[in-house]
Protein backbone atom coordinates (compact mmCIF):
# COMPACT_ATOMS: atom_id res chain seq x y z
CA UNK A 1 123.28 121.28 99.84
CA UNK A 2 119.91 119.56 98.82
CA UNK A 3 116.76 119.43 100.17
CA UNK A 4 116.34 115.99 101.94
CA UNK A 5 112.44 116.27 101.64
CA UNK A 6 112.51 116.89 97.61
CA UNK A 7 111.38 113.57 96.54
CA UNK A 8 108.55 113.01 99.37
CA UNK A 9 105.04 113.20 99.02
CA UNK A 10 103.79 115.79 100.69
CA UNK A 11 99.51 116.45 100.52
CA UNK A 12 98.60 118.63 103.30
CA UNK A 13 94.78 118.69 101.83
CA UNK A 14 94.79 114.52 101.70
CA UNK A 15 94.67 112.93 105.25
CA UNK A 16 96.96 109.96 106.28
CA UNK A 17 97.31 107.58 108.55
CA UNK A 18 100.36 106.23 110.36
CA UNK A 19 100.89 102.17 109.39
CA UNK A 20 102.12 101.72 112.88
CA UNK A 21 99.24 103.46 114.52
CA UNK A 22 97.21 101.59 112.24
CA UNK A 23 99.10 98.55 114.08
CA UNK A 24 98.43 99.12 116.94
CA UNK A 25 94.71 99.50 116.93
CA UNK A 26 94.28 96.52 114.36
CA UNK A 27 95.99 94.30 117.60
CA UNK A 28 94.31 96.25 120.26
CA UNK A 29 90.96 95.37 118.92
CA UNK A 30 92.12 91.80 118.27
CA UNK A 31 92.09 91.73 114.15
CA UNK A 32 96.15 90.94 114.33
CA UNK A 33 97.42 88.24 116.30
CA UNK A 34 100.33 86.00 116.60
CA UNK A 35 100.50 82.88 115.76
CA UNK A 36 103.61 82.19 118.11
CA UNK A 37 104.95 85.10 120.53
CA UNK A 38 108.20 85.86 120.68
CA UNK A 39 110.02 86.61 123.81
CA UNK A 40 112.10 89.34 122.03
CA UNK A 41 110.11 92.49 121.38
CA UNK A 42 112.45 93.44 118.10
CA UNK A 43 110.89 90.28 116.40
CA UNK A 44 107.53 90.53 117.61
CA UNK A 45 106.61 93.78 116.19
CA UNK A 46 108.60 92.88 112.95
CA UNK A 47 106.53 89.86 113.27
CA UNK A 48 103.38 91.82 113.71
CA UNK A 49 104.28 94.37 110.86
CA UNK A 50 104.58 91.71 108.22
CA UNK A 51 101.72 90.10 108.99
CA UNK A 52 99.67 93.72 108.91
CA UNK A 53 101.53 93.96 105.08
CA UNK A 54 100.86 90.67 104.00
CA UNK A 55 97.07 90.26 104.92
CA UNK A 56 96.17 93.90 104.84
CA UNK A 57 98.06 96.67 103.13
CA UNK A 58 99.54 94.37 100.06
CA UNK A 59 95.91 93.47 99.05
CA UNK A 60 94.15 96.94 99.98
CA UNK A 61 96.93 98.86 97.81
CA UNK A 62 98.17 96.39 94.84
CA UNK A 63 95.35 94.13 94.21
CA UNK A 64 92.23 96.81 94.79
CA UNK A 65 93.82 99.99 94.69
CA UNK A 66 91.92 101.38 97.50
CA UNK A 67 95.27 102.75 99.15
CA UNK A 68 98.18 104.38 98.37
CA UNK A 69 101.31 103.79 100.95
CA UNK A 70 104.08 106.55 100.78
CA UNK A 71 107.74 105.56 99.95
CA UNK A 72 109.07 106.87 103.16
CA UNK A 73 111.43 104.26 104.22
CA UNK A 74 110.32 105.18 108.28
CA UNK A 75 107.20 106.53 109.66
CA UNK A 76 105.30 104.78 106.56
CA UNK A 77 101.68 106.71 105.73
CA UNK A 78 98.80 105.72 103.98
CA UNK A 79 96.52 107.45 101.85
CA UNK A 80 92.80 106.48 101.32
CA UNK A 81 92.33 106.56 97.19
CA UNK A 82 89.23 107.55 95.56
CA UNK A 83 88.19 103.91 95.01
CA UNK A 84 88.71 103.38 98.58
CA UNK A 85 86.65 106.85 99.17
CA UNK A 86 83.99 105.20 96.90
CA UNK A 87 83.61 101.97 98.86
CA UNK A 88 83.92 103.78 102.17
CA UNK A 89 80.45 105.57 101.33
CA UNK A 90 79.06 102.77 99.91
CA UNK A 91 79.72 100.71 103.10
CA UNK A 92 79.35 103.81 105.57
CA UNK A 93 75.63 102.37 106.74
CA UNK A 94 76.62 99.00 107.62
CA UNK A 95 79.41 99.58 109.98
């Protein structure tokens, strides 16, 4: 028998978020919205979580390195890099 959690990335002293909580307050405070709605829920948040990739994650982990997103293949987390520490101090005072 082998241990089904081997391979994950487990960092109890590194916080994470939840990409679909991160979802949900991203279109909650109106920063991710649909273009067209679709009637069926099933492709509306599919919908919603490719758009969330595509103009968020993909550029805040590939292209700046300021996250790092787990390879879970559910329940997806992300982890907040040093860079991304960096810039978050840097920009702390203007928020």
């Amino acid at each position: 028998m082998t241990n089904k959690y081997a391979d994950k990335d487990i960092e109890p002293s590194n916080p994470f978020i939840y990409k679909k909580i991160l979802l949900n307050v991203l279109i909650e405070k109106g920063f991710l919205d649909l273009e067209r709605k679709h009637y069926d829920p099933r492709f509306r948040q599919a919908s919603y979580y490719m758009k969330l990739n595509q103009r968020f994650l993909k550029p805040l982990a590939k292209e700046l390195k300021y996250i790092r997103i787990s390879k879970d293949k559910r329940n997806k987390k992300f982890f907040i890099t040093e860079k991304g520490q960096l810039v978050l101090q840097i920009f702390k005072y203007l928020i």
